[in-house]
C-alpha atoms as a PDB file:
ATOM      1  CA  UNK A   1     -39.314 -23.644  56.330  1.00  0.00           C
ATOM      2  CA  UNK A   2     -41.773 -21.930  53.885  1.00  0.00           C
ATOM      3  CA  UNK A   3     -45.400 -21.961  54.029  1.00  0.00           C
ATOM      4  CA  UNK A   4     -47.284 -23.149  50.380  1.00  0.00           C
ATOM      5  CA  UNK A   5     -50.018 -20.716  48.979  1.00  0.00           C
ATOM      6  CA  UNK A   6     -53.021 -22.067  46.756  1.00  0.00           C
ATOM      7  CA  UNK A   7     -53.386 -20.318  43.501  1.00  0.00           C
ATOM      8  CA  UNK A   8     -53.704 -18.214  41.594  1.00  0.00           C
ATOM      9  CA  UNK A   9     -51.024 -15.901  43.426  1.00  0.00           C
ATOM     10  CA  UNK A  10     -49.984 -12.645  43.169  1.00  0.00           C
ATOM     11  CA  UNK A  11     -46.324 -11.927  44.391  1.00  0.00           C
ATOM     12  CA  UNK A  12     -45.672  -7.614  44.238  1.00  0.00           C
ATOM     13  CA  UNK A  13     -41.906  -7.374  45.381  1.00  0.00           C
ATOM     14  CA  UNK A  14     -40.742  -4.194  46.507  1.00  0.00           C
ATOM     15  CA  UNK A  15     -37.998  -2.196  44.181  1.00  0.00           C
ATOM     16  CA  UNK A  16     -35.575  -2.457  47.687  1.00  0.00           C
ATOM     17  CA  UNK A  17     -35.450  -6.772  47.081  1.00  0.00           C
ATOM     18  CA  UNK A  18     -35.413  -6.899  43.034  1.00  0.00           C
ATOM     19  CA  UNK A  19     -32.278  -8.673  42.337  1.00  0.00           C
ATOM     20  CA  UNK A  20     -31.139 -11.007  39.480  1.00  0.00           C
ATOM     21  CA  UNK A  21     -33.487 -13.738  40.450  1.00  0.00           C
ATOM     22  CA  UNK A  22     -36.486 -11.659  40.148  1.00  0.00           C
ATOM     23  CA  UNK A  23     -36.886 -10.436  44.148  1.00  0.00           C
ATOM     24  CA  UNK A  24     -35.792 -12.835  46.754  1.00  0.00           C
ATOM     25  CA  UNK A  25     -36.227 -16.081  44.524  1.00  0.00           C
ATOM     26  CA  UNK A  26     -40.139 -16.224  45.669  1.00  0.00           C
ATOM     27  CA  UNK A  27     -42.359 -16.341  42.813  1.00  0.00           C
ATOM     28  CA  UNK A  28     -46.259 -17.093  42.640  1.00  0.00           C
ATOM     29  CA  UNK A  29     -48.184 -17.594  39.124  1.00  0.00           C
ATOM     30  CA  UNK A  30     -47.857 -14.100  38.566  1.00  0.00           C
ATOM     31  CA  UNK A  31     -45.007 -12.299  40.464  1.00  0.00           C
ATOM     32  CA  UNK A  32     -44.555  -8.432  39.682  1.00  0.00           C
ATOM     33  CA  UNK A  33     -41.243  -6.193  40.951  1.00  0.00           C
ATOM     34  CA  UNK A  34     -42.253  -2.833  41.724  1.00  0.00           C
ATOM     35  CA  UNK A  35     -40.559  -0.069  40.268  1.00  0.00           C
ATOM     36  CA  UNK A  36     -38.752   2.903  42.780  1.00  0.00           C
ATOM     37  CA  UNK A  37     -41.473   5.027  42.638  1.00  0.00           C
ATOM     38  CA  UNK A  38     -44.182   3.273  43.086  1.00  0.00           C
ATOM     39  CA  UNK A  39     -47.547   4.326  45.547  1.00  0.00           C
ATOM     40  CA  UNK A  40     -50.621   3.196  46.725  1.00  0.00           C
ATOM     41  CA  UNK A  41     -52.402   3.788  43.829  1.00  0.00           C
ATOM     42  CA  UNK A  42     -50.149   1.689  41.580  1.00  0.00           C
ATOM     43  CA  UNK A  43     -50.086  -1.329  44.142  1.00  0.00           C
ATOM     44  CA  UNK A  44     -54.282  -1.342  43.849  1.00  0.00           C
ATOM     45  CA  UNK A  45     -54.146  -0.704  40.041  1.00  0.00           C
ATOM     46  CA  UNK A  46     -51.562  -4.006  39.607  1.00  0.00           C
ATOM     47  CA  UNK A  47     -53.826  -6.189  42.094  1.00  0.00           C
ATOM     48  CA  UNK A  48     -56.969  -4.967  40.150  1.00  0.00           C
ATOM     49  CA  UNK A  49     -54.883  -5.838  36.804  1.00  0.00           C
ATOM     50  CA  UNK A  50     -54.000  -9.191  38.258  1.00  0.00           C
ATOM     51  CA  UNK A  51     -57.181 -10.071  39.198  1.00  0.00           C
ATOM     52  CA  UNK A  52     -59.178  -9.281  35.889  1.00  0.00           C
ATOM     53  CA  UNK A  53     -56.211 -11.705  33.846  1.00  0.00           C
ATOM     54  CA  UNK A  54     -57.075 -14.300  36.045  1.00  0.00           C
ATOM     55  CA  UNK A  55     -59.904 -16.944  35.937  1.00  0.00           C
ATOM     56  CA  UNK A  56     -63.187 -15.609  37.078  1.00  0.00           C
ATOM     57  CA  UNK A  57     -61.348 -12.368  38.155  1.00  0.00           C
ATOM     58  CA  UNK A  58     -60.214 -14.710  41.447  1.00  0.00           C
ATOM     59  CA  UNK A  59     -56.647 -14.307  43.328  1.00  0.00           C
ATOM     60  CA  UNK A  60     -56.630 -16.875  45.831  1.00  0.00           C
ATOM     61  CA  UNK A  61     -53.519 -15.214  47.481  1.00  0.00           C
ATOM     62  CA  UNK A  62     -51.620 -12.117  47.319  1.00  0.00           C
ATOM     63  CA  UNK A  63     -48.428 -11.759  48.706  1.00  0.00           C
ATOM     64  CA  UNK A  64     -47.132  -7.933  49.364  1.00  0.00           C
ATOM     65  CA  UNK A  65     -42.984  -8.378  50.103  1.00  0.00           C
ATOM     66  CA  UNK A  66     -41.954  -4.909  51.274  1.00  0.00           C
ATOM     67  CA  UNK A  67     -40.499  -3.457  54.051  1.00  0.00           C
ATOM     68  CA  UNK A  68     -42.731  -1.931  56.911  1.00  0.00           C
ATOM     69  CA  UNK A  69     -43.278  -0.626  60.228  1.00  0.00           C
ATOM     70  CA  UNK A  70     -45.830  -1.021  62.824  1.00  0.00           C
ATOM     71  CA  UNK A  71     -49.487   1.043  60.144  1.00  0.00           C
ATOM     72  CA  UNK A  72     -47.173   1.608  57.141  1.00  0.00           C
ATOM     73  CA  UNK A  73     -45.790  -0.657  54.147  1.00  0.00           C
ATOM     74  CA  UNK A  74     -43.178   1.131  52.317  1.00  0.00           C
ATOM     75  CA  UNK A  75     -44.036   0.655  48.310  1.00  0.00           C
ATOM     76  CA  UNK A  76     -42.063   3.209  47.064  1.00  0.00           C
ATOM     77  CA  UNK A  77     -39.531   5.849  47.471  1.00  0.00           C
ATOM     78  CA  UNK A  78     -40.652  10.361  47.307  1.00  0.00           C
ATOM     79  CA  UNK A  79     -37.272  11.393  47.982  1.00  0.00           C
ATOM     80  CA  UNK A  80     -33.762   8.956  48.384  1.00  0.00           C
ATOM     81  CA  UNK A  81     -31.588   8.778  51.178  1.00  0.00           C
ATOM     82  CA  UNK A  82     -28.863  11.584  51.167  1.00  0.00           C
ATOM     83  CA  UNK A  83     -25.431  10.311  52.747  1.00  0.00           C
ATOM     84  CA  UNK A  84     -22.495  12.224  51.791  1.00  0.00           C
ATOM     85  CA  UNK A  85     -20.343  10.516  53.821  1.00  0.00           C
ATOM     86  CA  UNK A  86     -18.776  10.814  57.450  1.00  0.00           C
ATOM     87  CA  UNK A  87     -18.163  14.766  58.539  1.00  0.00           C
ATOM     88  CA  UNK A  88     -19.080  15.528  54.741  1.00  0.00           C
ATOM     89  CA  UNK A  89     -22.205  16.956  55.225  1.00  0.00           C
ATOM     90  CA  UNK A  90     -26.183  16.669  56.706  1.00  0.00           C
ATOM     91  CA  UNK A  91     -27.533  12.928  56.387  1.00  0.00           C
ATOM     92  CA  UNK A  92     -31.228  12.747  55.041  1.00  0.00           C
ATOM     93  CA  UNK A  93     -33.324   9.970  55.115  1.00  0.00           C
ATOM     94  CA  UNK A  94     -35.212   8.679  52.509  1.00  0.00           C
ATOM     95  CA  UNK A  95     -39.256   9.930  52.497  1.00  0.00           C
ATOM     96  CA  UNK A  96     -41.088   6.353  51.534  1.00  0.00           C
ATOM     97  CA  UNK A  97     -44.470   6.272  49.667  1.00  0.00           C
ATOM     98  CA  UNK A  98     -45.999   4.708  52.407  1.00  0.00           C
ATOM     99  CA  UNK A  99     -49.330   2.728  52.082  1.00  0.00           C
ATOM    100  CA  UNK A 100     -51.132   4.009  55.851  1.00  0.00           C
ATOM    101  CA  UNK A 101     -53.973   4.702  57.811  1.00  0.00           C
ATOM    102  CA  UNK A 102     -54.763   7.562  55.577  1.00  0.00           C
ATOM    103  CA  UNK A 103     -54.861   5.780  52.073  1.00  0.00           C
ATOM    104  CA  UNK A 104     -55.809   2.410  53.204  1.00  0.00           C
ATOM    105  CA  UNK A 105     -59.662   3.299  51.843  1.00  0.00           C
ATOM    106  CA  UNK A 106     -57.790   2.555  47.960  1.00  0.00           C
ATOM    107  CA  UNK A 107     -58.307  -1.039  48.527  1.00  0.00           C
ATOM    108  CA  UNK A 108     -62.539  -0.493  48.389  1.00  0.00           C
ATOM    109  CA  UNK A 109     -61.348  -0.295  44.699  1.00  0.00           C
ATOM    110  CA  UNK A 110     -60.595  -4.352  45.094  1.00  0.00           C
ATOM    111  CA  UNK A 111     -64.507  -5.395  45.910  1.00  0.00           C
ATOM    112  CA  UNK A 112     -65.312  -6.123  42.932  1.00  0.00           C
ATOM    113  CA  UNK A 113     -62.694  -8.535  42.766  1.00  0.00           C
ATOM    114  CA  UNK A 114     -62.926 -12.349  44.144  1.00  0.00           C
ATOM    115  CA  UNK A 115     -59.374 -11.958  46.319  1.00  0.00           C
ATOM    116  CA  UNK A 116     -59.011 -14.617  49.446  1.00  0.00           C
ATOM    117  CA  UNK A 117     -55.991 -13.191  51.727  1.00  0.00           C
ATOM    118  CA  UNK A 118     -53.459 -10.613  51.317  1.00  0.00           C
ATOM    119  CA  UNK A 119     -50.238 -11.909  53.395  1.00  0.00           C
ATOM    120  CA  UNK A 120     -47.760  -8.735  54.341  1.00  0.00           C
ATOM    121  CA  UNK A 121     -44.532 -10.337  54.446  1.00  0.00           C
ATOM    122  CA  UNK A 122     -43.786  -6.476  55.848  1.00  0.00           C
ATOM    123  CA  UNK A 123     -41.490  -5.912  59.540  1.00  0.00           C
ATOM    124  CA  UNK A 124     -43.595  -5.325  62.316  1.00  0.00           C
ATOM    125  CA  UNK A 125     -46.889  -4.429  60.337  1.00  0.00           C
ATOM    126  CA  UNK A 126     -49.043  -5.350  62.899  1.00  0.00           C
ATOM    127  CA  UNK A 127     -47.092  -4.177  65.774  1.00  0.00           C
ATOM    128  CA  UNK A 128     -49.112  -1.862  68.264  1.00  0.00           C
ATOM    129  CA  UNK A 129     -52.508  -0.287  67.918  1.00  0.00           C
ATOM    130  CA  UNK A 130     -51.787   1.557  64.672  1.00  0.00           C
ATOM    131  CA  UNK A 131     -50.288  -1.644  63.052  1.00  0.00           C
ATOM    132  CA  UNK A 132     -53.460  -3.730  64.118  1.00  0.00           C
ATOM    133  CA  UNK A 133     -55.941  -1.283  63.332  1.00  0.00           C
ATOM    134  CA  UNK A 134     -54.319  -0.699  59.615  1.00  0.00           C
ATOM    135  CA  UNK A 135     -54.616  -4.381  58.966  1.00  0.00           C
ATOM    136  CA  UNK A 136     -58.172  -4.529  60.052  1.00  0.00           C
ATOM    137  CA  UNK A 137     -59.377  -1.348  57.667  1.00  0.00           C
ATOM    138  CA  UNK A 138     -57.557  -2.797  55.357  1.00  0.00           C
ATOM    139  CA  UNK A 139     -59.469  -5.628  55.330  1.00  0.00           C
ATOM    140  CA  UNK A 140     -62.756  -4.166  55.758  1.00  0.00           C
ATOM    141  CA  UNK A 141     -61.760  -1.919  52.497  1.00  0.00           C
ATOM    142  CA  UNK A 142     -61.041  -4.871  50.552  1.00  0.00           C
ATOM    143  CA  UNK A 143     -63.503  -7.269  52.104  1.00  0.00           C
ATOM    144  CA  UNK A 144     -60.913 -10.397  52.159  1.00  0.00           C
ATOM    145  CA  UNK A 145     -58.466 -11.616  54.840  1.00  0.00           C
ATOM    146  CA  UNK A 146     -55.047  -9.854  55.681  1.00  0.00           C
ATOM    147  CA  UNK A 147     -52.040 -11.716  57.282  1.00  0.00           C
ATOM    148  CA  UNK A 148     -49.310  -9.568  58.763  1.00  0.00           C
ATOM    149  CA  UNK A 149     -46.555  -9.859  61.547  1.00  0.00           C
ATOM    150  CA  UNK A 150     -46.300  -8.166  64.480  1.00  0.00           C
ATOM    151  CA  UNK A 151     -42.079  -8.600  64.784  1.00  0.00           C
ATOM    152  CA  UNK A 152     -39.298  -8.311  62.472  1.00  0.00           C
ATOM    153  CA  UNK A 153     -39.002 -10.549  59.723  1.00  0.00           C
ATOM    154  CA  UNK A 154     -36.110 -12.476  57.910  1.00  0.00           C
ATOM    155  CA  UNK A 155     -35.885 -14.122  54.385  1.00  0.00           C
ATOM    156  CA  UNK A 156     -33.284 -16.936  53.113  1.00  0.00           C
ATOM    157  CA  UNK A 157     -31.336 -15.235  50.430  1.00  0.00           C
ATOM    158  CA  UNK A 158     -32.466 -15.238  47.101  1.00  0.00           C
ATOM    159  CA  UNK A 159     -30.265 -18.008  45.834  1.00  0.00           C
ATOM    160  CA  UNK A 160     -31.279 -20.745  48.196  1.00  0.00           C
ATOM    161  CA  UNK A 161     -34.781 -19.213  47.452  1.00  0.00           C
ATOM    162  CA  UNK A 162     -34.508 -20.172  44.186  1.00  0.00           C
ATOM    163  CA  UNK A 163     -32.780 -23.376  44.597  1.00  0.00           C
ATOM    164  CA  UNK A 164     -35.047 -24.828  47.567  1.00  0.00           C
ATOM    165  CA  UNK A 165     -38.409 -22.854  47.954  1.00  0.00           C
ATOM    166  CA  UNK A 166     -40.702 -23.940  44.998  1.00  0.00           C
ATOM    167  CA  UNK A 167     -42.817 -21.481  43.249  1.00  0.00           C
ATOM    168  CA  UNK A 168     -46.053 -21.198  45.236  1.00  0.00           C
ATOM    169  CA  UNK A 169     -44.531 -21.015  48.612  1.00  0.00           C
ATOM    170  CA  UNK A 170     -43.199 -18.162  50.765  1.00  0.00           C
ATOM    171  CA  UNK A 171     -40.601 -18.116  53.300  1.00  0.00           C
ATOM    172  CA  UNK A 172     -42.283 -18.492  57.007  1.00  0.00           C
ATOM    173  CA  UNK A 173     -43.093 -16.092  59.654  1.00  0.00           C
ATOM    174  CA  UNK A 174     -41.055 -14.701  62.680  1.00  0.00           C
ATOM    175  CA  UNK A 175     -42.827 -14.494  65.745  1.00  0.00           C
ATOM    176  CA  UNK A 176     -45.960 -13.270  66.163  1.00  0.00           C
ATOM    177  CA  UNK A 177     -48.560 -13.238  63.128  1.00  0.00           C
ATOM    178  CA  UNK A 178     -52.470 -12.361  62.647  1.00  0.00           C
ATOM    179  CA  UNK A 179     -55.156 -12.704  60.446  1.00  0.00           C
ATOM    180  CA  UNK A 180     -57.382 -10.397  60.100  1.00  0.00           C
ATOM    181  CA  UNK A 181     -61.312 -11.400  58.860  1.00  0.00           C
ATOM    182  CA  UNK A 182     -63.344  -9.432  56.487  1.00  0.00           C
ATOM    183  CA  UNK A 183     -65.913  -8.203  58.997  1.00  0.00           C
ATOM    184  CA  UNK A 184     -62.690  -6.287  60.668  1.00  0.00           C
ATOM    185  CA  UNK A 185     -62.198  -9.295  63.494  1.00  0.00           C
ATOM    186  CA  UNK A 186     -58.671 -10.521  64.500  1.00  0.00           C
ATOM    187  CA  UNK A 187     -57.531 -13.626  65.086  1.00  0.00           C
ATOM    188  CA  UNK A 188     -53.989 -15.202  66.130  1.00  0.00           C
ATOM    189  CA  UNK A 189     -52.967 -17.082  63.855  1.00  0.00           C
ATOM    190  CA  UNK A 190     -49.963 -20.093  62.897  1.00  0.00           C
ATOM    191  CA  UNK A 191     -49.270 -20.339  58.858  1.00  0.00           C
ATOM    192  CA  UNK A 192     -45.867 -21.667  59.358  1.00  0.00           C
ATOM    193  CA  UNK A 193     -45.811 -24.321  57.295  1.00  0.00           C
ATOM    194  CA  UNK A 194     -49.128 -24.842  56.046  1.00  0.00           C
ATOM    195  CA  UNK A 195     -51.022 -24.923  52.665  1.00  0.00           C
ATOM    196  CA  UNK A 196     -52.989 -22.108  52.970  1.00  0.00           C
ATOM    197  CA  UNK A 197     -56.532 -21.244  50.325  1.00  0.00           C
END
């Protein structure tokens, strides 16, 4: 099932689900792939650059496809993952450039934009006390609605994506999802197959 999203859209795919059908088959009017190294900064500058090309300097929607964790959206990578193999040496993880608590004020940069919702389709965003109280600065920063989920999420793969989900539309949510209100107030909330403003 996928859920339809009014124009115009914004679709920001992270580098992790850029493939050869542009990043999980989803695509919106305007629908951007994030390079590696992307940060916070970049992910406000490409909203703010969306925005101003569209009419009256409006995005109805803007969908942020990256992976997350309960407070943090990872848009980019610092450092990769080191794995030289089993018994070959120390594993490292991967350090993310992680859009928190801590940098969430960037999005004040959006108020002089029209922008309706921002919908996370991010793992676990929401999840906890951090996850709900990044989604609410966030969208007292930017002064529009945010949408995240609280559990892990799931896409199709890209190909059926392409073949069955037309352009506009997102794949739905997995359990639990909220919306948060400009003024900071949370509500539960049901997209799943709706036509959402």
């Amino acid at each position: 099932m996928s859920l339809r999203l009014q124009g115009p859209s914004l679709l920001l795919n992270s580098y992790a689900f850029t493939d050869v059908f542009g990043g999980c088959g989803m695509f919106m009017d305007i629908t951007w792939n994030c390079p590696k190294t992307a940060t916070v900064k970049d992910v406000v500058n490409w909203i703010g650059t969306a925005c101003g090309q569209s009419p009256g300097k409006r995005l109805a929607n803007i969908v942020m496809n990256f992976h997350g964790d309960p407070g943090q959206v990872h848009v980019g990578e610092a450092s990769p993952e080191i794995f030289p193999g089993p018994g070959k040496g120390v594993w490292v993880p991967a350090e993310f450039n992680d859009i928190n608590i801590k940098n969430v004020g960037a999005f004040a940069a959006l108020r002089s934009y029209t922008i309706g919702t921002i919908w996370f389709h991010s793992c676990a965003l929401a999840g906890g006390q951090a996850g709900k109280q990044f989604c609410r600065q966030l969208a007292l920063n930017a002064q529009c609605r945010v949408v995240a989920p609280e559990e892990i999420q799931t896409e199709w793969w890209a190909l059926l994506n392409v073949l069955f989900m037309p352009q506009g539309c997102i794949d739905d949510y997995e359990g639990k999802v909220y919306l948060w209100l400009p003024n900071g107030d949370q509500r539960d909330f049901d997209p799943n197959g709706g036509n959402w403003l």
